[in-house]
C-alpha atoms as a PDB file:
ATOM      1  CA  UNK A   1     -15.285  27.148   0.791  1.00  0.00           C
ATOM      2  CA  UNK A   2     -17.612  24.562  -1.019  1.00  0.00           C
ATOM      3  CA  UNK A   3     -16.865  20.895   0.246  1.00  0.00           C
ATOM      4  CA  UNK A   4     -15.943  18.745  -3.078  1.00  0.00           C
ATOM      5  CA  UNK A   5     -15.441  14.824  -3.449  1.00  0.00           C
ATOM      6  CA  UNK A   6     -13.008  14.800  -6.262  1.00  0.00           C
ATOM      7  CA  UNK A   7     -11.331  11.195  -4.735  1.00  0.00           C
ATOM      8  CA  UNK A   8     -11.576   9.308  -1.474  1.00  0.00           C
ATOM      9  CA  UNK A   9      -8.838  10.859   0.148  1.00  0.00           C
ATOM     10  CA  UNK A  10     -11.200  14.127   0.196  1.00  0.00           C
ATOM     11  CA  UNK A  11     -12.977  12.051   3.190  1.00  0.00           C
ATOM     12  CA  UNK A  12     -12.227  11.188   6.143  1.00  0.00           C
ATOM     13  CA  UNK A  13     -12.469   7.330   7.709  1.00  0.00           C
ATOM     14  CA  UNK A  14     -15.902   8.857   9.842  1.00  0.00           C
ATOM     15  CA  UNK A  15     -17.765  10.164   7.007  1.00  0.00           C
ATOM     16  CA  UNK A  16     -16.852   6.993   4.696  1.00  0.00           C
ATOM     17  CA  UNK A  17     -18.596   4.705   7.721  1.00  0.00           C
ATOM     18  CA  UNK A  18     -21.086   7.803   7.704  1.00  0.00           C
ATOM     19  CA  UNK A  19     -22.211   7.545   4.184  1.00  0.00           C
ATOM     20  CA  UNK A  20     -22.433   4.523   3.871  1.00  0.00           C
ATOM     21  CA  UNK A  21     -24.250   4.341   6.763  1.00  0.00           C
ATOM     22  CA  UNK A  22     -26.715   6.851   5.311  1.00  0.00           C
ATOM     23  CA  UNK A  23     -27.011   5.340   1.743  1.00  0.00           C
ATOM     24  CA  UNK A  24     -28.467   2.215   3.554  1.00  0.00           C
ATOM     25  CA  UNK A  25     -31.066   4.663   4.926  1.00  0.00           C
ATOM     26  CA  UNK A  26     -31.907   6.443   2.310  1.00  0.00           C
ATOM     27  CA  UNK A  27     -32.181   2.982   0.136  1.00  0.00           C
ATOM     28  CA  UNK A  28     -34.586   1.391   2.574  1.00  0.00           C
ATOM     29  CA  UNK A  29     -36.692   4.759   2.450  1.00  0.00           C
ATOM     30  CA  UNK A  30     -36.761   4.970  -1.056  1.00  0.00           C
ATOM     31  CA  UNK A  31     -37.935   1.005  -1.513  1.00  0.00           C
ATOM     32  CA  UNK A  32     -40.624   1.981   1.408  1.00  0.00           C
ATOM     33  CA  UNK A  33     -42.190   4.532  -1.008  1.00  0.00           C
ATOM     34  CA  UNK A  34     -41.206   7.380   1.185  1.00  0.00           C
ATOM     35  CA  UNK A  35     -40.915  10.681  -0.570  1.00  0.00           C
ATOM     36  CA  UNK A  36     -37.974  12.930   0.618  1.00  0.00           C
ATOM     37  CA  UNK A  37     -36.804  15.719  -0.895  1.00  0.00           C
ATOM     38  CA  UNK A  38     -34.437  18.095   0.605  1.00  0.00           C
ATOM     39  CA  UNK A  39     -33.124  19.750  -2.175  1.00  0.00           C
ATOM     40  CA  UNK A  40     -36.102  21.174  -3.508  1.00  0.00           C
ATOM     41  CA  UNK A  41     -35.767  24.240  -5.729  1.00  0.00           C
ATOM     42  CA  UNK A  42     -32.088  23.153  -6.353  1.00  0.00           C
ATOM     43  CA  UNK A  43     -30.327  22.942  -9.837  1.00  0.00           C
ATOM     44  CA  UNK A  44     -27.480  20.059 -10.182  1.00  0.00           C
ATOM     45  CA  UNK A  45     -25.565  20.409 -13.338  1.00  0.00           C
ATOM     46  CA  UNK A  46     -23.869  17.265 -14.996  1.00  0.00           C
ATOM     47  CA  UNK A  47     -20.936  17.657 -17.396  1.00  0.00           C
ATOM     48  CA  UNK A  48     -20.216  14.493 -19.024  1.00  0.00           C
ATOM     49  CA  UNK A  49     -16.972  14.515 -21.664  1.00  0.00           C
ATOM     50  CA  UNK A  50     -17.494  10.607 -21.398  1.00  0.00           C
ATOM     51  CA  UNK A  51     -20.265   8.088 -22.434  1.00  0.00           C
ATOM     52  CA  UNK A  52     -22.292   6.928 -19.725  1.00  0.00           C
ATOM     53  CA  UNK A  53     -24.936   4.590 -18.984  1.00  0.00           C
ATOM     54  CA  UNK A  54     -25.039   3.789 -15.109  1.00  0.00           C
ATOM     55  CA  UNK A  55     -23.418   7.274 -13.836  1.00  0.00           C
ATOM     56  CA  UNK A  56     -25.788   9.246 -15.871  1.00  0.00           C
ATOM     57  CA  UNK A  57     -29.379   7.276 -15.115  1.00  0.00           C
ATOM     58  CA  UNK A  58     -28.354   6.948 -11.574  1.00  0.00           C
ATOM     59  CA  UNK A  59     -27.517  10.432 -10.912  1.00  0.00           C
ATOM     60  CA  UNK A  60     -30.362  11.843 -13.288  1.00  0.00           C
ATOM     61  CA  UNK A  61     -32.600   9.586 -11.028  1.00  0.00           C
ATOM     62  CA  UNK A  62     -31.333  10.144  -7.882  1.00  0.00           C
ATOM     63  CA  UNK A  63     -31.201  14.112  -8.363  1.00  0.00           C
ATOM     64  CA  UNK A  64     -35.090  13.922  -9.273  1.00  0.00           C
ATOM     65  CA  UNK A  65     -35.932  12.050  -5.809  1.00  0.00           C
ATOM     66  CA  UNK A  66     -33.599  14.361  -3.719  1.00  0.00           C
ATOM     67  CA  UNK A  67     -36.300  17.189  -5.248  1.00  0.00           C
ATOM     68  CA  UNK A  68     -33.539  18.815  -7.404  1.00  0.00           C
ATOM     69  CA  UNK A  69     -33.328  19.447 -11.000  1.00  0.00           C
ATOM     70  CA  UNK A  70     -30.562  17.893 -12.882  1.00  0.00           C
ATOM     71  CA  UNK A  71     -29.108  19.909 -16.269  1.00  0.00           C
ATOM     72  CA  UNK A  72     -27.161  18.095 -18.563  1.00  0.00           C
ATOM     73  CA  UNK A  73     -24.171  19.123 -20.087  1.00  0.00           C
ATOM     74  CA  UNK A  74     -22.255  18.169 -23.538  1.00  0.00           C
ATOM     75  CA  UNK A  75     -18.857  19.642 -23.644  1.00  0.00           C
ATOM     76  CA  UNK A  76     -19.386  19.834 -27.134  1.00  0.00           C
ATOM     77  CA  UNK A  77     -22.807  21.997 -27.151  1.00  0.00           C
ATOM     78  CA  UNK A  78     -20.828  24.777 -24.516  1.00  0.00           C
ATOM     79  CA  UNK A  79     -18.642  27.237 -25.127  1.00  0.00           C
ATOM     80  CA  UNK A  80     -15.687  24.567 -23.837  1.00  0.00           C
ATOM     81  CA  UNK A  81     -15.670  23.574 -27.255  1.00  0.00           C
ATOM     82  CA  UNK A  82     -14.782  27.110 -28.476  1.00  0.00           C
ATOM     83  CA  UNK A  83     -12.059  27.356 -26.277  1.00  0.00           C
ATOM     84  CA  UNK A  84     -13.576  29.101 -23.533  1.00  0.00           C
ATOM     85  CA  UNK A  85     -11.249  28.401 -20.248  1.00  0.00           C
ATOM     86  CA  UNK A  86     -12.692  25.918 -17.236  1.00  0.00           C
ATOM     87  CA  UNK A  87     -11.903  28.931 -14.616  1.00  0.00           C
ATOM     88  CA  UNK A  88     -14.401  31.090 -16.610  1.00  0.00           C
ATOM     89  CA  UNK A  89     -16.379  28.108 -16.965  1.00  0.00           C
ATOM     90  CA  UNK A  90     -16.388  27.356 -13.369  1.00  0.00           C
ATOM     91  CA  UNK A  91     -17.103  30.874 -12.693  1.00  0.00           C
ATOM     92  CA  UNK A  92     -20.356  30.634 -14.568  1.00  0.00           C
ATOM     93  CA  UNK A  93     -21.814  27.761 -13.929  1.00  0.00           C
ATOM     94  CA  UNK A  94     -21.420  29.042  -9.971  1.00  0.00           C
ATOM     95  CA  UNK A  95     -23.617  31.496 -10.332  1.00  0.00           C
ATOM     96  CA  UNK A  96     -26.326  29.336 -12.053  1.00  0.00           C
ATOM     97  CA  UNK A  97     -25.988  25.945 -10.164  1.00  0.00           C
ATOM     98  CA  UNK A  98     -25.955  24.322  -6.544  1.00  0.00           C
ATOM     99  CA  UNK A  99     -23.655  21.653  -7.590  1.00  0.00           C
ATOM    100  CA  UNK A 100     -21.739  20.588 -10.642  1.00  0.00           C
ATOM    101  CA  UNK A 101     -21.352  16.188 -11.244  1.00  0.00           C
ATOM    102  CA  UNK A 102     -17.973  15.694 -13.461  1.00  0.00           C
ATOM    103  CA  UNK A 103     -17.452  12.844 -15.611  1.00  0.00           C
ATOM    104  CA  UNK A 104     -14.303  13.827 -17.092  1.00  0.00           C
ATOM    105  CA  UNK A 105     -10.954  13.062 -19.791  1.00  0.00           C
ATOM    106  CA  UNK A 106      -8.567  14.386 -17.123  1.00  0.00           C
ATOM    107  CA  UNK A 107      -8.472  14.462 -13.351  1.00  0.00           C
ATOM    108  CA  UNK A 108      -6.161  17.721 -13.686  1.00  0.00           C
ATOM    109  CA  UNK A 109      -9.082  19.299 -15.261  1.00  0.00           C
ATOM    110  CA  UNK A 110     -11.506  18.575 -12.532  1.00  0.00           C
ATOM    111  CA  UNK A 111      -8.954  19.883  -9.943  1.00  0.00           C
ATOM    112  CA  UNK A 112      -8.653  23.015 -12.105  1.00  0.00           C
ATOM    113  CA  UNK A 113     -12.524  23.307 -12.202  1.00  0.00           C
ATOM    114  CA  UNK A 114     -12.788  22.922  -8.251  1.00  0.00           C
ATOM    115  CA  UNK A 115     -10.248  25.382  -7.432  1.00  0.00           C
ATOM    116  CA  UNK A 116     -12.774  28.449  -9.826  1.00  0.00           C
ATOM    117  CA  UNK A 117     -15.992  26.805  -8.604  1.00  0.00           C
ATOM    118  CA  UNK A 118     -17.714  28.318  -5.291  1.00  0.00           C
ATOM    119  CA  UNK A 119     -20.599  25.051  -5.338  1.00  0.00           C
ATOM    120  CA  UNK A 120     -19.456  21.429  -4.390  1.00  0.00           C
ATOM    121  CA  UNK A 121     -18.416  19.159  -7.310  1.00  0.00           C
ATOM    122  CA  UNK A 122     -18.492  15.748  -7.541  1.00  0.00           C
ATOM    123  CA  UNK A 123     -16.264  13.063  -9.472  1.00  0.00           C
ATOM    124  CA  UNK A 124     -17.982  11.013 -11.391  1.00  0.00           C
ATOM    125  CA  UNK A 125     -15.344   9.555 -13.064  1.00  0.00           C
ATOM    126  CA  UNK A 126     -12.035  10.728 -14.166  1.00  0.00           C
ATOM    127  CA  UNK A 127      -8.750   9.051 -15.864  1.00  0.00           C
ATOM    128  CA  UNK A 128      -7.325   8.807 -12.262  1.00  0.00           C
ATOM    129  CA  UNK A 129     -10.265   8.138  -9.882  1.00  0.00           C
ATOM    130  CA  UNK A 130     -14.216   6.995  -9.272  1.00  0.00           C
ATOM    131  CA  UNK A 131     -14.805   7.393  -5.686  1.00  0.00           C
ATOM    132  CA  UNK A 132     -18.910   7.102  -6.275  1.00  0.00           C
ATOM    133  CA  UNK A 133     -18.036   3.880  -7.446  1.00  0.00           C
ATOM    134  CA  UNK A 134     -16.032   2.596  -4.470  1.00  0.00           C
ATOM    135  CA  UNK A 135     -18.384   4.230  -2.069  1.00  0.00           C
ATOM    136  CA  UNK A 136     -21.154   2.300  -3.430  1.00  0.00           C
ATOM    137  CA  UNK A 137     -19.199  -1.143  -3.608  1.00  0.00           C
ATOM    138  CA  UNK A 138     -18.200  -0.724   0.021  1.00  0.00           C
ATOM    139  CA  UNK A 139     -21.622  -0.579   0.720  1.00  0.00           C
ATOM    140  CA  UNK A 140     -23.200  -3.238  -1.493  1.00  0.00           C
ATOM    141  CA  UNK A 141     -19.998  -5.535   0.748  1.00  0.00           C
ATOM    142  CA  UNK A 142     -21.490  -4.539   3.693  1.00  0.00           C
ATOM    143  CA  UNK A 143     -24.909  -4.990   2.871  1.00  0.00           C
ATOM    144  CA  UNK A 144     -24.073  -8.513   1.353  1.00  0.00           C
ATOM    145  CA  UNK A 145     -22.341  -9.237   5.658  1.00  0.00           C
ATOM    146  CA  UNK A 146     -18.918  -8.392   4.538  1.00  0.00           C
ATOM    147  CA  UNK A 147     -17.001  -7.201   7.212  1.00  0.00           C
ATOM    148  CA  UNK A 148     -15.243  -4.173   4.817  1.00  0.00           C
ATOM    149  CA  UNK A 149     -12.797  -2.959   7.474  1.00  0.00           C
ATOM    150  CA  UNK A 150     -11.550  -7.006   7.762  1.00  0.00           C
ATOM    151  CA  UNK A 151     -11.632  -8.156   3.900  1.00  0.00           C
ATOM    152  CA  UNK A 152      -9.154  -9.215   1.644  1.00  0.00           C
ATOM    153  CA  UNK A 153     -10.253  -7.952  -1.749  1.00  0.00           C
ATOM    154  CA  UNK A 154      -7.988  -9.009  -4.671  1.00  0.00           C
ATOM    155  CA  UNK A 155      -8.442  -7.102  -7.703  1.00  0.00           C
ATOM    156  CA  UNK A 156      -7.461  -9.051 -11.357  1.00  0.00           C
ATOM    157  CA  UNK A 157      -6.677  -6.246 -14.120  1.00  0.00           C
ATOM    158  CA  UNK A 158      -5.605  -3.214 -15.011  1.00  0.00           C
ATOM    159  CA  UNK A 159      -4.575  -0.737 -11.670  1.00  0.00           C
ATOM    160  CA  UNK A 160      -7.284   1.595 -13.809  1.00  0.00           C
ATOM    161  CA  UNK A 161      -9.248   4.755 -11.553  1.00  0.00           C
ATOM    162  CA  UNK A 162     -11.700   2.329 -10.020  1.00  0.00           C
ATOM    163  CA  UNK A 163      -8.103   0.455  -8.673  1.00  0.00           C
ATOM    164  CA  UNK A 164      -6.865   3.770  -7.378  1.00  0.00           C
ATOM    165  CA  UNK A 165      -9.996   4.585  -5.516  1.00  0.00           C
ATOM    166  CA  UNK A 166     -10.123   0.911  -4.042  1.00  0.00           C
ATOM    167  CA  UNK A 167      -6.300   1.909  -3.207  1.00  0.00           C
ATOM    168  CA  UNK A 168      -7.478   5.121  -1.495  1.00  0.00           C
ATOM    169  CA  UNK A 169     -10.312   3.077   0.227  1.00  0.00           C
ATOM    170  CA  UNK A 170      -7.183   0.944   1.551  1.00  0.00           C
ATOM    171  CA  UNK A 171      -6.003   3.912   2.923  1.00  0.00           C
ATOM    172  CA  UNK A 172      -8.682   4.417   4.645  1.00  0.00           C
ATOM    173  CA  UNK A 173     -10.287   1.318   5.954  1.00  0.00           C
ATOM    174  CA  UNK A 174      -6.957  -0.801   6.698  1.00  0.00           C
ATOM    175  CA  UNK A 175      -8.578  -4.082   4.854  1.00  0.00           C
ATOM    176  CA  UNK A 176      -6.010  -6.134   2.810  1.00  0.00           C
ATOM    177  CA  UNK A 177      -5.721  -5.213  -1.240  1.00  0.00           C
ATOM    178  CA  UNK A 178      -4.457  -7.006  -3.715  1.00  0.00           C
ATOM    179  CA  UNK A 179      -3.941  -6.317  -7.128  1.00  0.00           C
ATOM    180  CA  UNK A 180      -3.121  -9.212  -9.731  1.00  0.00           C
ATOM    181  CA  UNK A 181      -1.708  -7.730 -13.546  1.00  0.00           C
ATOM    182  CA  UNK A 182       1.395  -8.426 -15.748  1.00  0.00           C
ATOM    183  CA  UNK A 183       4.452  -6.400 -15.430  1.00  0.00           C
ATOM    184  CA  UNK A 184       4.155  -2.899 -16.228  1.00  0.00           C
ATOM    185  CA  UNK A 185       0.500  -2.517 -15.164  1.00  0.00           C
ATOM    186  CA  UNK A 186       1.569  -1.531 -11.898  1.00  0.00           C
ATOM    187  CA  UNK A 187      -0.365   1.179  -9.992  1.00  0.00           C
ATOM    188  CA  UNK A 188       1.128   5.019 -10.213  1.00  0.00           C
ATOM    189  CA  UNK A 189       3.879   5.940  -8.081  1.00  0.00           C
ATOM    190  CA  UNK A 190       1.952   9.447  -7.765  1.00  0.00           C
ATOM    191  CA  UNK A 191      -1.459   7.552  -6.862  1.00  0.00           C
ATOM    192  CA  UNK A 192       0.643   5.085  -4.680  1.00  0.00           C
ATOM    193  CA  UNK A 193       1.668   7.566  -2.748  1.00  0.00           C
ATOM    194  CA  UNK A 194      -1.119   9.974  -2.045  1.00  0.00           C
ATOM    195  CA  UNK A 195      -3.190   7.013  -0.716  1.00  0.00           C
ATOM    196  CA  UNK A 196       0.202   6.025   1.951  1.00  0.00           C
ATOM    197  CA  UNK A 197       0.137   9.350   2.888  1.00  0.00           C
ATOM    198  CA  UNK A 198      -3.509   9.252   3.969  1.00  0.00           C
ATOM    199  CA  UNK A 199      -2.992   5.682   5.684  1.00  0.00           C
ATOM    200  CA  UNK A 200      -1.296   2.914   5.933  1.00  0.00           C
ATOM    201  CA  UNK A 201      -1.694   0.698   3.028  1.00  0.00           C
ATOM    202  CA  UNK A 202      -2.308  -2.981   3.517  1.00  0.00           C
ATOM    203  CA  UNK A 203      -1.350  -4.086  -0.411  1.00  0.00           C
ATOM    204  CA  UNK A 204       0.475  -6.625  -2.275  1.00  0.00           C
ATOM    205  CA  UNK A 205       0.990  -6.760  -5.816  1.00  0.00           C
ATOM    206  CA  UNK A 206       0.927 -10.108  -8.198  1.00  0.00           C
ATOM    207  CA  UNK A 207       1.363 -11.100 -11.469  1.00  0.00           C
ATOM    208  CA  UNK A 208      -0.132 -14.352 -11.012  1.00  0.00           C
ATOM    209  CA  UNK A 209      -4.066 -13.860 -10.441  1.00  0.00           C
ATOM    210  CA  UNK A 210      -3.879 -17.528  -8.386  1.00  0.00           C
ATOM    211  CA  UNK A 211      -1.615 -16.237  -6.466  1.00  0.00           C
ATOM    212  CA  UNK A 212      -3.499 -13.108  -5.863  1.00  0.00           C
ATOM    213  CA  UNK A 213      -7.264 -14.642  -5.143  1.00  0.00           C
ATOM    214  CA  UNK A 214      -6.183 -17.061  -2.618  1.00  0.00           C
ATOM    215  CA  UNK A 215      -8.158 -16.975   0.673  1.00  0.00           C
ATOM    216  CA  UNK A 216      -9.723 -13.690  -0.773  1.00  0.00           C
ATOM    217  CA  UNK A 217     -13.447 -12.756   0.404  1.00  0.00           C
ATOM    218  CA  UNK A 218     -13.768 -10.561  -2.852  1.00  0.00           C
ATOM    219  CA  UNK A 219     -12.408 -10.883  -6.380  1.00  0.00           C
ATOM    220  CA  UNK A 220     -13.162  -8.146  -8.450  1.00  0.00           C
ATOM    221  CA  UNK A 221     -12.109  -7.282 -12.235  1.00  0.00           C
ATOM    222  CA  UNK A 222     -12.888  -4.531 -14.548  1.00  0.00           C
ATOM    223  CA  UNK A 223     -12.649  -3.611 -18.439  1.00  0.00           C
ATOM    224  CA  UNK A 224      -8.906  -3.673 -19.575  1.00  0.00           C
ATOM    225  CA  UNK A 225      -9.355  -1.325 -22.400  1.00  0.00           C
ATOM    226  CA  UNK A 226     -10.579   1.832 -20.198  1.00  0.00           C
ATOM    227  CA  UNK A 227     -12.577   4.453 -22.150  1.00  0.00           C
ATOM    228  CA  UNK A 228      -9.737   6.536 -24.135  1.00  0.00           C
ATOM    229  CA  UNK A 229      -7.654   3.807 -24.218  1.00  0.00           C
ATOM    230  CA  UNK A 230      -9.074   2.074 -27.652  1.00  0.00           C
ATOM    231  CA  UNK A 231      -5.791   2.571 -29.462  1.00  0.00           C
ATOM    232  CA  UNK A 232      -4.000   0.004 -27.184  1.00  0.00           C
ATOM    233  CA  UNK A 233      -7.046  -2.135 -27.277  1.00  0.00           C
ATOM    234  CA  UNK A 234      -4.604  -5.329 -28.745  1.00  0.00           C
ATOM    235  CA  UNK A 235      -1.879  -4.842 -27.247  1.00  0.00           C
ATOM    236  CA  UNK A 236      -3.710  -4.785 -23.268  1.00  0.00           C
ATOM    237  CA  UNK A 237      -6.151  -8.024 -24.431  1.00  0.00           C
ATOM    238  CA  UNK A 238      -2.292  -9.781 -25.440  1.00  0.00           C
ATOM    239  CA  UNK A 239      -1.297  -8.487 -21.424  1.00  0.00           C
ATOM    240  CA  UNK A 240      -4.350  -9.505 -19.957  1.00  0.00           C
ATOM    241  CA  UNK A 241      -4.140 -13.142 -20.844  1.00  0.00           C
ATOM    242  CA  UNK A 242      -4.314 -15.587 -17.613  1.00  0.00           C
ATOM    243  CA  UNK A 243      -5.931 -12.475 -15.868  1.00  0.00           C
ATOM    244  CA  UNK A 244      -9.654 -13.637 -16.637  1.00  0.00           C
ATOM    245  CA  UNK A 245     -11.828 -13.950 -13.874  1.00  0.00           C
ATOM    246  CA  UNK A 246     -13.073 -17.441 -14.696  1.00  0.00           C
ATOM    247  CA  UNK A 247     -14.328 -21.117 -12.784  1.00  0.00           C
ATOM    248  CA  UNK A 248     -10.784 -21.919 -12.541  1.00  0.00           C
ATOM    249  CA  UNK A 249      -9.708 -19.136 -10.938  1.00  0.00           C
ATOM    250  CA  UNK A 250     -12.311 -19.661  -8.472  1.00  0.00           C
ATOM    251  CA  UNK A 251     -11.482 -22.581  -7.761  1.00  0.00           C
ATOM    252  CA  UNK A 252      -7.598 -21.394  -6.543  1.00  0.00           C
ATOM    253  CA  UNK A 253      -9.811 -18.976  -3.859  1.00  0.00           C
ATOM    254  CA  UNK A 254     -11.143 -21.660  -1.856  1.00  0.00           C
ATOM    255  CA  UNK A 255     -13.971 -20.491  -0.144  1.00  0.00           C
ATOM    256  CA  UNK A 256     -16.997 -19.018  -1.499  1.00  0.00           C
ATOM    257  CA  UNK A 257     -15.883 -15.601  -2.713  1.00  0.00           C
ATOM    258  CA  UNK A 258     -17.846 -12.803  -3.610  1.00  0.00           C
ATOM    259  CA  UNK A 259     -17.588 -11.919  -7.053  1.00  0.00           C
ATOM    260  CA  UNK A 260     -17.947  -7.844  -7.926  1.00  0.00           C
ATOM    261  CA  UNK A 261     -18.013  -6.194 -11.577  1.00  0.00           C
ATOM    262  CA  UNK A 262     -18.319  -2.057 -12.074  1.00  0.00           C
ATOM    263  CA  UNK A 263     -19.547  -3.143 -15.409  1.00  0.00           C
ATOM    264  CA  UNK A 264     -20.132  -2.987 -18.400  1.00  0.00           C
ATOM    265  CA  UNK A 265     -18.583  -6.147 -18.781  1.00  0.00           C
ATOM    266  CA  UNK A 266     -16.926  -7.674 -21.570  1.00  0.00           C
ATOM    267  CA  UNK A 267     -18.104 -11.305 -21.384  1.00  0.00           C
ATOM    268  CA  UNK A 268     -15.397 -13.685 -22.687  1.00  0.00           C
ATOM    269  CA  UNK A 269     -12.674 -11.110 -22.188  1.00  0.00           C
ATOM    270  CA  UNK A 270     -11.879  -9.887 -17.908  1.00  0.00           C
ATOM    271  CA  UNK A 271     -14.710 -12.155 -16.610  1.00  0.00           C
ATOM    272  CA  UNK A 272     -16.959 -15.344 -18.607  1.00  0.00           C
ATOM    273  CA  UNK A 273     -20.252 -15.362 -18.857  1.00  0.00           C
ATOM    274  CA  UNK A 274     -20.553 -18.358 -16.594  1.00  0.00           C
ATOM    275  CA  UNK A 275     -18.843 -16.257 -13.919  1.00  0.00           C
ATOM    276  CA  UNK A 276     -20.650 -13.045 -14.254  1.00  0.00           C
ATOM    277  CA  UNK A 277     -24.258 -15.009 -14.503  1.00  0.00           C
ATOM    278  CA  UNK A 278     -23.521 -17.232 -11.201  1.00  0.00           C
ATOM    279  CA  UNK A 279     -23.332 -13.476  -9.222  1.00  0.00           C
ATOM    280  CA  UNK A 280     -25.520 -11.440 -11.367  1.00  0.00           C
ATOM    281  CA  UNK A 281     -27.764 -10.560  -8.661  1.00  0.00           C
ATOM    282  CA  UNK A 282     -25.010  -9.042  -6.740  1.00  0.00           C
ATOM    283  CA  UNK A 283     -23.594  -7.787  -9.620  1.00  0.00           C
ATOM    284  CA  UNK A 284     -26.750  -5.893 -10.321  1.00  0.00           C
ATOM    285  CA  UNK A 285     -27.405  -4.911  -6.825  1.00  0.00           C
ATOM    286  CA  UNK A 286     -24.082  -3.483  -6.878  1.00  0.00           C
ATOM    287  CA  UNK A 287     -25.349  -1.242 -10.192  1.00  0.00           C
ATOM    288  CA  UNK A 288     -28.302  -0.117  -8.370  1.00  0.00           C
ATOM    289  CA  UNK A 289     -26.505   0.807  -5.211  1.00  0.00           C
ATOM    290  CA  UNK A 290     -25.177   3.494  -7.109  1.00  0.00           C
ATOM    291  CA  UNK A 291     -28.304   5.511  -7.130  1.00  0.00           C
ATOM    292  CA  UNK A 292     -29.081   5.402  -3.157  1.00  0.00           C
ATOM    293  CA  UNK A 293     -25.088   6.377  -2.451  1.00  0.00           C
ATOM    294  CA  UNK A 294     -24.684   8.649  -4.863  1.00  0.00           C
ATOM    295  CA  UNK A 295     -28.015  10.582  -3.311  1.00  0.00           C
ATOM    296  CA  UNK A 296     -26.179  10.321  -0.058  1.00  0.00           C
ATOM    297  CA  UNK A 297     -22.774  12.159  -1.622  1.00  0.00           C
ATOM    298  CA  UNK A 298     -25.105  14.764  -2.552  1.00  0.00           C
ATOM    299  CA  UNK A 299     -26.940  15.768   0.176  1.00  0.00           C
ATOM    300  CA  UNK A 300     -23.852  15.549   2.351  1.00  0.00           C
ATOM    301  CA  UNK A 301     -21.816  18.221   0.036  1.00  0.00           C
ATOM    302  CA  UNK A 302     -24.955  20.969  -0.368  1.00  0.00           C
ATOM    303  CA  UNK A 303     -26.281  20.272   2.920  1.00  0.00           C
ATOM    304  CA  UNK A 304     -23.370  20.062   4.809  1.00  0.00           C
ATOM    305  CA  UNK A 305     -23.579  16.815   7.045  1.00  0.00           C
ATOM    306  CA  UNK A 306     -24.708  13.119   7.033  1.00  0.00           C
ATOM    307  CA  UNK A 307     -27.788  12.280   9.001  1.00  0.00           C
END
């Protein structure tokens, strides 16, 4: 049976600590000019239903110097669009690739895909979850001296997919979570309770954001119009008011917090541009750290093990 990474909760706490562990490697190797390339001769396949800058160029990138060829796929130029079913789809694609990279509309679908497929698949995002993204953030906190098993990390915004893979990285890790948003934005029961029964889950909820970033080593926000959400774009900026990651809200953290962004941001909107500019460096580094961890999710699932 392939190994896939369609959430989190598809690891266990070892291999988290491993990867990240070995996307620190494989980062100071690649900024040393070393050349490795283990999957040489391999074929990675990347079907993208959603727009993409940072998944995409990462992956693309980080495919090339793992020695791999990556194929990109439009939903829209396959036989998908014709109606063609994802188990004969997954069936396929087997047969011509190593690996298959989702970005997809519905988790269900990538679930559906994994249990026809016979190569490992990746999430790359999905309505529900974006465990690349966590992995990497975990990793750009440890590389910036945060102690990630130890951290309080209050999220301000929608409980989104990145939310319920920082939920599942609860799960995993034991650090304290927080989530500040109004009433009604709430994480899933369903998601809620996959991640308890994987560990126990150190999380409060708030619906005051002051409240929420208080004593916290990380504050981190996100978009709260998701992609596929535009027709409730009013309605969640009306919600969202007081939930801007802004000087002020800083201020009520005491401390010198880390501030963390999955971007793209909407300046003026979750986060100002004052904010974002004061930790654009990390910011960034936390973009790029997507490249050298998402290498490491790779060669773990074709190769079978973390060095």
């Amino acid at each position: 049976m392939p190994r896939h990474l369609l959430s989190l909760l598809d690891l266990e706490r070892e291999q988290l600590f491993a990867l990240i562990a070995r996307t620190d490697q494989l980062k100071k190797e690649q900024k040393s000019g070393k050349i490795y390339q283990p999957l040489l001769g391999k074929s990675i396949g990347m079907l993208f239903e959603k727009r993409s800058t940072r998944t995409r160029v990462s992956f693309e990138v980080g495919i090339y110097q793992l020695g791999a060829q990556a194929i990109y796929l439009s939903p829209e130029q396959m036989q998908l669009s014709r109606g063609e079913p994802l188990c004969d789809t997954a069936r396929v694609l087997s047969r011509y690739l190593d690996a298959l990279v989702v970005r997809g509309n519905r988790h269900s679908d990538l679930v559906e895909l994994a249990r026809w497929s016979s190569i490992p698949l990746v999430n790359a995002l999905t309505d529900l979850y974006h465990p690349c993204q966590i992995i990497s953030d975990l990793f750009t906190l440890q590389e910036a001296g945060v102690e990630i098993e130890k951290m309080t990390l209050a999220f301000i915004g929608d409980a989104n997919n990145v939310f319920n893979s920082w939920l599942n990285a609860c799960a995993l890790l034991g650090f304290e979570l927080r989530l500040a948003s109004p009433p009604g934005f709430e994480p899933s029961s369903e998601v809620y309770k996959k991640a308890e029964e994987k560990g126990r889950l150190n999380f409060q909820h708030f619906t005051d954001p002051k409240s929420a970033v208080r004593g916290a080593q990380v504050i981190y926000t996100d978009v709260w119009v998701s992609m596929g959400q535009e027709k409730e774009s009013e309605e969640r900026k009306k919600a969202f008011q007081g939930f801007q990651v802004n000087s002020d809200l800083l201020k009520e953290a005491g401390g010198e917090p880390m501030v963390l962004h999955c971007l793209p941001a909407h300046r003026g909107e979750e986060i100002t541009e004052e904010v974002l500019e004061s930790y654009a460096e990390l910011i960034f580094e936390q973009a790029e750290n997507r490249l050298h961890t998402q290498k490491a999710i790779l060669e773990f699932l074709l190769l079978g093990e973390i060095k």
